[in-house]
Each structure stands twice: as C-alpha cells, then as structure tokens.
Protein backbone atom coordinates (compact mmCIF):
# COMPACT_ATOMS: atom_id res chain seq x y z
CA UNK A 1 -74.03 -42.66 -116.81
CA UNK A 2 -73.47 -45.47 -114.51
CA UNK A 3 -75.67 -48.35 -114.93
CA UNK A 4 -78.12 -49.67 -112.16
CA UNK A 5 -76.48 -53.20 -112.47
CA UNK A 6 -72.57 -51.67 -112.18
CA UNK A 7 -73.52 -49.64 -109.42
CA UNK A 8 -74.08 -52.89 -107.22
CA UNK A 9 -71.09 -54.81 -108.83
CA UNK A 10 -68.58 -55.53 -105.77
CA UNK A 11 -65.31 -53.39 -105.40
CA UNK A 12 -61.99 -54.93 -104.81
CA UNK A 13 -60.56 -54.49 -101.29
CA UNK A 14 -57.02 -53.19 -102.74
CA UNK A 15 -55.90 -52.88 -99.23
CA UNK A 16 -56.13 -56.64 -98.30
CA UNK A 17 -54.49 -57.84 -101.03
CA UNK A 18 -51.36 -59.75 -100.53
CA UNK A 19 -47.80 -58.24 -101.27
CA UNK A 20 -44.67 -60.55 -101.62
CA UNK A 21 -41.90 -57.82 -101.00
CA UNK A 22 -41.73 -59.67 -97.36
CA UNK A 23 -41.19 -56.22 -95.67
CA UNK A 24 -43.58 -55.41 -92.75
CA UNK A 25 -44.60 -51.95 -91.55
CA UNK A 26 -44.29 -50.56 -88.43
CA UNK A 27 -46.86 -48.13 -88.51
CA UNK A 28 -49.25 -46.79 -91.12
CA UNK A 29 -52.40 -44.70 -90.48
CA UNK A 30 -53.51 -41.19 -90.12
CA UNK A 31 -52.61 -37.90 -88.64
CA UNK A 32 -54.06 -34.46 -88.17
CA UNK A 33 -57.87 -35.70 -87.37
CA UNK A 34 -59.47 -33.22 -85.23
CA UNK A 35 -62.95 -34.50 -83.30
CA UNK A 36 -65.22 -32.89 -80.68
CA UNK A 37 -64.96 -34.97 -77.96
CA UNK A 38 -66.17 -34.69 -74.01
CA UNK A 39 -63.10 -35.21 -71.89
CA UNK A 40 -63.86 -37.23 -68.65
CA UNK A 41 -60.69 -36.90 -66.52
CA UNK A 42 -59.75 -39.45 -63.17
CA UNK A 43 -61.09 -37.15 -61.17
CA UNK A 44 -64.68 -37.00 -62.63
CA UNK A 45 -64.39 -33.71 -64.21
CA UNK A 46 -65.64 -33.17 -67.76
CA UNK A 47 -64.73 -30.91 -70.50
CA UNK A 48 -65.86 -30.30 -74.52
CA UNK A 49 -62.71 -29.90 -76.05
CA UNK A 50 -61.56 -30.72 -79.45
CA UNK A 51 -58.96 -33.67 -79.51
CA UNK A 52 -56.04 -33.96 -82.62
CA UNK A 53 -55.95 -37.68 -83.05
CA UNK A 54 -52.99 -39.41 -84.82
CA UNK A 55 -54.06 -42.93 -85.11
CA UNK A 56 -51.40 -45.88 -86.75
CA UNK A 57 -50.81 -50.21 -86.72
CA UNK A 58 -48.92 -52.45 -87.99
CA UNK A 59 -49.18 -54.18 -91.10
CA UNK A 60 -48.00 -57.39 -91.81
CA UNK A 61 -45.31 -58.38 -94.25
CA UNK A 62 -47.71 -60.33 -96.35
CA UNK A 63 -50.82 -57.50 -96.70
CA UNK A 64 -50.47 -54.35 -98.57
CA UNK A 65 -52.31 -51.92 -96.87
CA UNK A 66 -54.24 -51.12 -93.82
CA UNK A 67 -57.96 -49.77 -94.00
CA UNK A 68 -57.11 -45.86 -92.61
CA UNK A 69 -61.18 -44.81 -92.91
CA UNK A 70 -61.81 -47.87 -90.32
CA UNK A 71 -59.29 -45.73 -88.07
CA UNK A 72 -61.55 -42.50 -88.59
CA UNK A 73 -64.53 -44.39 -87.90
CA UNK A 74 -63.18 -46.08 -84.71
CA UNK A 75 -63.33 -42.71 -82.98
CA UNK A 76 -66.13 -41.69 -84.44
CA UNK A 77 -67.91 -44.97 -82.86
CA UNK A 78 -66.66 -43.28 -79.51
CA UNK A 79 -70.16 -41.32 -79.39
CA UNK A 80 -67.36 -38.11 -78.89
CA UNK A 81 -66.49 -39.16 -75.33
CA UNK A 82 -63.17 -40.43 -74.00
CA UNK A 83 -62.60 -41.22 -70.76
CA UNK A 84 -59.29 -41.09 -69.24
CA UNK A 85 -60.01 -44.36 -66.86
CA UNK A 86 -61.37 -46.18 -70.07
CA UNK A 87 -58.29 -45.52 -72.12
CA UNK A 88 -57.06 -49.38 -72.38
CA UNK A 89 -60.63 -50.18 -73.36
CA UNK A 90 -61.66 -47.61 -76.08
CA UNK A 91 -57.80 -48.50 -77.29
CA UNK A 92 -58.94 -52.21 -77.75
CA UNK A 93 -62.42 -51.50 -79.37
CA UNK A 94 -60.31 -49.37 -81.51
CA UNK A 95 -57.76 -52.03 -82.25
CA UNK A 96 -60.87 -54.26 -82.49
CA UNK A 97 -62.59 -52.44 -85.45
CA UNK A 98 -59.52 -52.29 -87.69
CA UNK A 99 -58.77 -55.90 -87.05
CA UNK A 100 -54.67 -54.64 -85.54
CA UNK A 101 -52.79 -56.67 -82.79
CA UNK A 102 -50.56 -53.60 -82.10
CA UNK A 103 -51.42 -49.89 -82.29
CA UNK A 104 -50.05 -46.79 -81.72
CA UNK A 105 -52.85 -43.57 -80.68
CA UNK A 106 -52.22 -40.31 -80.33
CA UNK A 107 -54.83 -37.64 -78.74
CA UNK A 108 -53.91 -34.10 -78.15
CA UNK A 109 -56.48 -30.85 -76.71
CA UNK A 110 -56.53 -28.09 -75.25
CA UNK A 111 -57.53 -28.54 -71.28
CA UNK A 112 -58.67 -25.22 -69.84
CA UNK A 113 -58.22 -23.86 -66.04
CA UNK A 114 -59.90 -21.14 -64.24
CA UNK A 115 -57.93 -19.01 -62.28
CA UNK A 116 -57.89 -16.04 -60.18
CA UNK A 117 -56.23 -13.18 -60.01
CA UNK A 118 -54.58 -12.79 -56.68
CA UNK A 119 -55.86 -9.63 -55.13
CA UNK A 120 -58.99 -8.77 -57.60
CA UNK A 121 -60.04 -11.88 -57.67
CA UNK A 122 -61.13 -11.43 -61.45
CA UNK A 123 -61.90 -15.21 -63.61
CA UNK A 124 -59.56 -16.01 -66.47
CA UNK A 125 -58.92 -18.97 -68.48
CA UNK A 126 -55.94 -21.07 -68.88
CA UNK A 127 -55.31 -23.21 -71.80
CA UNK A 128 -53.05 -26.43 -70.54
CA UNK A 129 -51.79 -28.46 -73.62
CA UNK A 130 -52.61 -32.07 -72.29
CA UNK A 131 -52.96 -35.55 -73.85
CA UNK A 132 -52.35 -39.04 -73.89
CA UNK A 133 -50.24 -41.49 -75.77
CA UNK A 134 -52.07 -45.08 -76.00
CA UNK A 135 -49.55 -47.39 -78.12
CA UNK A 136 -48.36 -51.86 -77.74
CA UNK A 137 -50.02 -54.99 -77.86
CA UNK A 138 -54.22 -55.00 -78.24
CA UNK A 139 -54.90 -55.90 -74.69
CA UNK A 140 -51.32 -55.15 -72.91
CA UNK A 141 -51.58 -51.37 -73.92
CA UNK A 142 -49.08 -48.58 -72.34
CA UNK A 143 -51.25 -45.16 -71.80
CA UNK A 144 -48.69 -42.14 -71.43
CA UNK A 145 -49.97 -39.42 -69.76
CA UNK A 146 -48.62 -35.71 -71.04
CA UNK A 147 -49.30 -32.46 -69.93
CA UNK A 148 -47.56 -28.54 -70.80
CA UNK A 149 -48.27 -26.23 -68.33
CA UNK A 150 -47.07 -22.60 -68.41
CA UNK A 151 -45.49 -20.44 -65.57
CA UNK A 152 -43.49 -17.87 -64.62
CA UNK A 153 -39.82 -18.25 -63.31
CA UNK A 154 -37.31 -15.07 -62.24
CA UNK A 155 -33.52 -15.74 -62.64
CA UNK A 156 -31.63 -16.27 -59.51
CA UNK A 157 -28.12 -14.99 -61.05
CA UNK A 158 -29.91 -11.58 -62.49
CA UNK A 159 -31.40 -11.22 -58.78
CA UNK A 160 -27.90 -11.47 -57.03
CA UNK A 161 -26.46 -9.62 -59.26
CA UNK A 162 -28.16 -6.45 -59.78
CA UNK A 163 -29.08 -3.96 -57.45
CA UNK A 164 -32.73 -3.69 -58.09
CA UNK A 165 -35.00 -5.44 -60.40
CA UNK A 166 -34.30 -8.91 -62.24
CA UNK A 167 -35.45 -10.71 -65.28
CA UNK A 168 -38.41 -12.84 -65.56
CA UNK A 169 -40.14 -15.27 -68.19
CA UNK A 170 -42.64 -17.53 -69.27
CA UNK A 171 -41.83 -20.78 -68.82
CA UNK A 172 -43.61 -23.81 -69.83
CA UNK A 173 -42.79 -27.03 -68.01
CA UNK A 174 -43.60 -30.35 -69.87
CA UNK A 175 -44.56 -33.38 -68.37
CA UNK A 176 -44.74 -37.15 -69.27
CA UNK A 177 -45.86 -40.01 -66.84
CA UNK A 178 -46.39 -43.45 -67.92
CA UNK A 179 -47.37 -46.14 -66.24
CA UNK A 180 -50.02 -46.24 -63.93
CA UNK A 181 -53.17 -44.33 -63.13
CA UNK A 182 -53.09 -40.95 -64.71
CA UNK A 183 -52.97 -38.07 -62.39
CA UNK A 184 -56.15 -35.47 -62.79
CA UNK A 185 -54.95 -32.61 -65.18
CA UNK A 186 -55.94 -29.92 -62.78
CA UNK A 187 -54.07 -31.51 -60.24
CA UNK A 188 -51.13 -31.50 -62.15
CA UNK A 189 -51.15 -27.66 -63.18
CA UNK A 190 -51.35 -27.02 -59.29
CA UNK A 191 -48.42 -29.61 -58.64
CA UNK A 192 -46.07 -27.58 -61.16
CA UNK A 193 -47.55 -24.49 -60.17
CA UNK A 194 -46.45 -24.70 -56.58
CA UNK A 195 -42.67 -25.64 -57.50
CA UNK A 196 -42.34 -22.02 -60.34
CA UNK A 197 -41.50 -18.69 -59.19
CA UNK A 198 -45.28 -17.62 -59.63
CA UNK A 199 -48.17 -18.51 -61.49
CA UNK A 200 -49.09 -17.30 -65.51
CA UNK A 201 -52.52 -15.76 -65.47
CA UNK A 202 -55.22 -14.82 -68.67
CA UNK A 203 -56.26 -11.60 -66.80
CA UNK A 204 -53.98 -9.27 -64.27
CA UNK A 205 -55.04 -5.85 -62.91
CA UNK A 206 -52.71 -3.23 -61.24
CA UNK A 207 -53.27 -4.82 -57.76
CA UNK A 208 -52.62 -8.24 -59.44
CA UNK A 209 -49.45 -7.76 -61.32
CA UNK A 210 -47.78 -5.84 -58.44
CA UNK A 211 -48.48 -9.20 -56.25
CA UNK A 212 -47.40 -11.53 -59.21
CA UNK A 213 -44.36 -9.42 -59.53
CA UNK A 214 -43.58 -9.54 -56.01
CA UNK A 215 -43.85 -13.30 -55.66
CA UNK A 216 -42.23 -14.29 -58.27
CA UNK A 217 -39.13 -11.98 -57.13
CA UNK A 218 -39.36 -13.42 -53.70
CA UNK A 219 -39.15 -17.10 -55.57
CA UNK A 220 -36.45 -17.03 -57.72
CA UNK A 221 -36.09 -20.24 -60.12
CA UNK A 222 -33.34 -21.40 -62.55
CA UNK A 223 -35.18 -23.96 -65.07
CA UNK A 224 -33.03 -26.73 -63.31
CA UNK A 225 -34.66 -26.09 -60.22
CA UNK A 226 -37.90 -26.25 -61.61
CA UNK A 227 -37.01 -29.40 -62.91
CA UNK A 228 -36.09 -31.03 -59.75
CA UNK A 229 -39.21 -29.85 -57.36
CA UNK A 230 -41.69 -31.28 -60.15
CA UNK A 231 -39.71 -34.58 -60.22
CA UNK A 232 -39.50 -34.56 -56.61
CA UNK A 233 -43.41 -33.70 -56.19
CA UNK A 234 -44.11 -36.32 -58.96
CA UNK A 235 -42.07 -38.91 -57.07
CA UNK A 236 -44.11 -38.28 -53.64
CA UNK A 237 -47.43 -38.43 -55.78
CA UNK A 238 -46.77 -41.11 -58.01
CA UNK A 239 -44.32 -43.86 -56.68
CA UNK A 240 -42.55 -45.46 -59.19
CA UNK A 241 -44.07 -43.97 -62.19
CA UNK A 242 -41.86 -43.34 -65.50
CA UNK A 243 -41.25 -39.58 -65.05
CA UNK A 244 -40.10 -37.19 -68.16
CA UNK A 245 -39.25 -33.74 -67.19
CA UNK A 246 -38.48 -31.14 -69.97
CA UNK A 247 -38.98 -26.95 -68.54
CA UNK A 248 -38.22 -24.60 -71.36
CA UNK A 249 -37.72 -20.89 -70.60
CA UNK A 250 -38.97 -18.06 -73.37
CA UNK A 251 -36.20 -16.09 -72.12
CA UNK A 252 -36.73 -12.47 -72.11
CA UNK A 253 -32.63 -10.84 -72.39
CA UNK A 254 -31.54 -13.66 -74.48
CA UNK A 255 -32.33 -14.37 -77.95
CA UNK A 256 -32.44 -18.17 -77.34
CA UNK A 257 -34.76 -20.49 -75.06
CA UNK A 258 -33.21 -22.17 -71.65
CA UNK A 259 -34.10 -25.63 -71.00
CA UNK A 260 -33.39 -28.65 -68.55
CA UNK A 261 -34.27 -32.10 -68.87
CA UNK A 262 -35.27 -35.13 -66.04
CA UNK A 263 -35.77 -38.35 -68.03
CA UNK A 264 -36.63 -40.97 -65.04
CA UNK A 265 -34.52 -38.92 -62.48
CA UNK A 266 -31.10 -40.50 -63.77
C-alpha cells in the first residue's frame, strides 16, 4: 500500500525533459478523439453533432515530448461548442494551453440536411460529411473549409447511345476552400446540388422517384462536368478563394469508381 507521504511526492514531467538527438518533430499529438460538440455555422445555424478531432504541434529539437492529455483537455475547455467564425480563436486558446507556436487541428462530423421529396413532399435527412482543417503559426492560422456532399449524376455517353434508358449513380462531390470566410454548409450542399444531374434523397415514394428519375435523365452529367459548374459557382461565390474539386462516381455498370479533379482551376 502506498504511503500517505509518497502519494504527495512530486512526479517527473518525462515529457519536458531535454533530448540531445538535435532532431525536431513536425507533428506529434493525437488522433481518433470523438467529442459532442454544438456546431455554430456562419450563417447562425446550430447543430449537436459529434466532431472526430485529430489534434498535433511541433516539438522542438531540444524537448522530448509534447503533453498529448493537454491536447484532450483543450477541447474539452471548449464547453462542447465550436463556432465556425471563432475558429482562429479557439485554435489559439488551444495552442495557448499546450504552450505550441505551430499547430495542426483536425475536426470532422457529420452535418445533417432536411430535404423533401419532390412531389410528396415527405422529410428526410441528409448526412453531409463536413469539417475544417485549422493548421500554421499560433496567431497567423489557415482554417480550410471541407465539405462531401452526395448526388446523383446520369451518363451523357449511355444517354446518346442507347435507345431508351441510361445509367445513373451516386456521386459524391468533395470540396475544399481555404482562405477566407467559410461558406454556410447548407449553402454549399445547395451550390453543388444545383450543378448534378438531380438531387440524393433519405426518403423517395413512387411519385418521387419517377420525378427524380426524370430529372436526372433530362440533366445528364459526366463527373468532369460536375467538376467545372461547382468550380465555376465557387468562383462567382467566393472570389479568389483556394478551390479543391475532387467528384467521385460509385459507378453502377463498371466495377471501378470515376473521378475528376479541379485543384485551384489550373
């Protein structure tokens, strides 16, 4: 048994103590940390969600180790709220409480949209894989906005081609924009809606898919051109914003995904 007067002896800080191999690390710190947190988006709208934090600094050539708990307890000094305007701020009372110049954060949730259906008018949800990458210098931070948003596209070439009917997929159309003020996340999904064939929906009746089919057959999309009517919406909405494009089809007559790729509009 543990005496009363051990109990209270101090413990070495192993982390702080000084190492002479001269080699300094890029980033060290902690990954798969999942936290309830209340979203607050540009736009003022606010959602629970649960956010997947990967958290990392630097560490000098001359210490051993960083703390990684002070990195769990940063966000959990957050009171579970993160707002999306306050991201440069939280970033620096986070770079604050583990004592780092440079950091590099990570936060990843689930954002969910309502929609409905197009003739029935029936409520569904849509999950929208969204997130932000905060990472640089303590008070010069860059904040990277990123958002996956799932939709439907119809191929022009099976269209042409055939004399009725042509094949369609889920297609999810990735998005990064950095700098700059972030662009609300419901905005988005309506941005890269309006440029697919047709819309993905959590609930379709008869009357519904009939439409959906219709639409999307009257809209025919090659993942290119999906590619270039977000970049060219993102461009009117944003300015000079850094603009990553990446649409993926799930295609359905292929046994391999489709994919294009805008990095800045090059």
């Amino acid at each position: 048994m543990t005496s009363t007067r051990n109990s209270f002896m101090p413990l070495p800080d192993i982390q702080s103590l000084e190492d002479r191999r001269g080699i300094a690390i890029d980033e060290a710190g902690i990954r798969g940390l999942h936290l309830p947190f209340e979203i607050v988006d540009t736009d003022g709208v606010r959602q629970q969600t649960v956010v997947e934090i990967a958290a990392a600094v630097a560490v000098r050539k001359d210490q051993r180790g960083t703390h990684m708990s002070r990195l769990v307890e940063a966000f959990e000094n957050l009171d579970g709220r993160l707002s999306v305007s306050e991201l440069a701020a939280q970033f620096e009372a986070i770079c604050r409480d583990v004592d780092a110049s440079h950091a590099n954060v990570e936060l990843r949730f689930p954002w969910f949209v309502q929609k409905i259906a197009p003739v029935s008018g029936i409520r569904s949800t849509l999950d929208i894989r969204a997130g932000f990458t905060v990472a640089g210098a303590r008070r010069r931070p860059v904040v990277t906005q990123n958002v996956a948003i799932p939709v439907t596209t119809l191929c022009p070439c099976s269209k042409a081609i055939s004399r009725y009917g042509a094949h369609n997929q889920r297609t999810v159309v990735s998005i990064d924009l950095e700098p700059g003020e972030p662009v609300p996340i419901d905005e988005l999904v309506m941005l890269v809606e309006a440029c697919a064939s047709c819309d993905v929906y959590g609930v379709l009746k008869r009357v519904d898919e009939k439409i959906v089919t219709e639409t999307a057959y009257e809209s025919p999309k090659f993942v290119e051109d999906v590619a270039r009517d977000v970049y060219l919406a993102l461009r009117r909405r944003c300015g000079d914003a850094g603009i990553r494009i990446h649409v993926e089809s799930l295609e359905s007559i292929h046994n391999h995904q489709a994919f294009a790729l805008i990095n800045g509009g090059e």
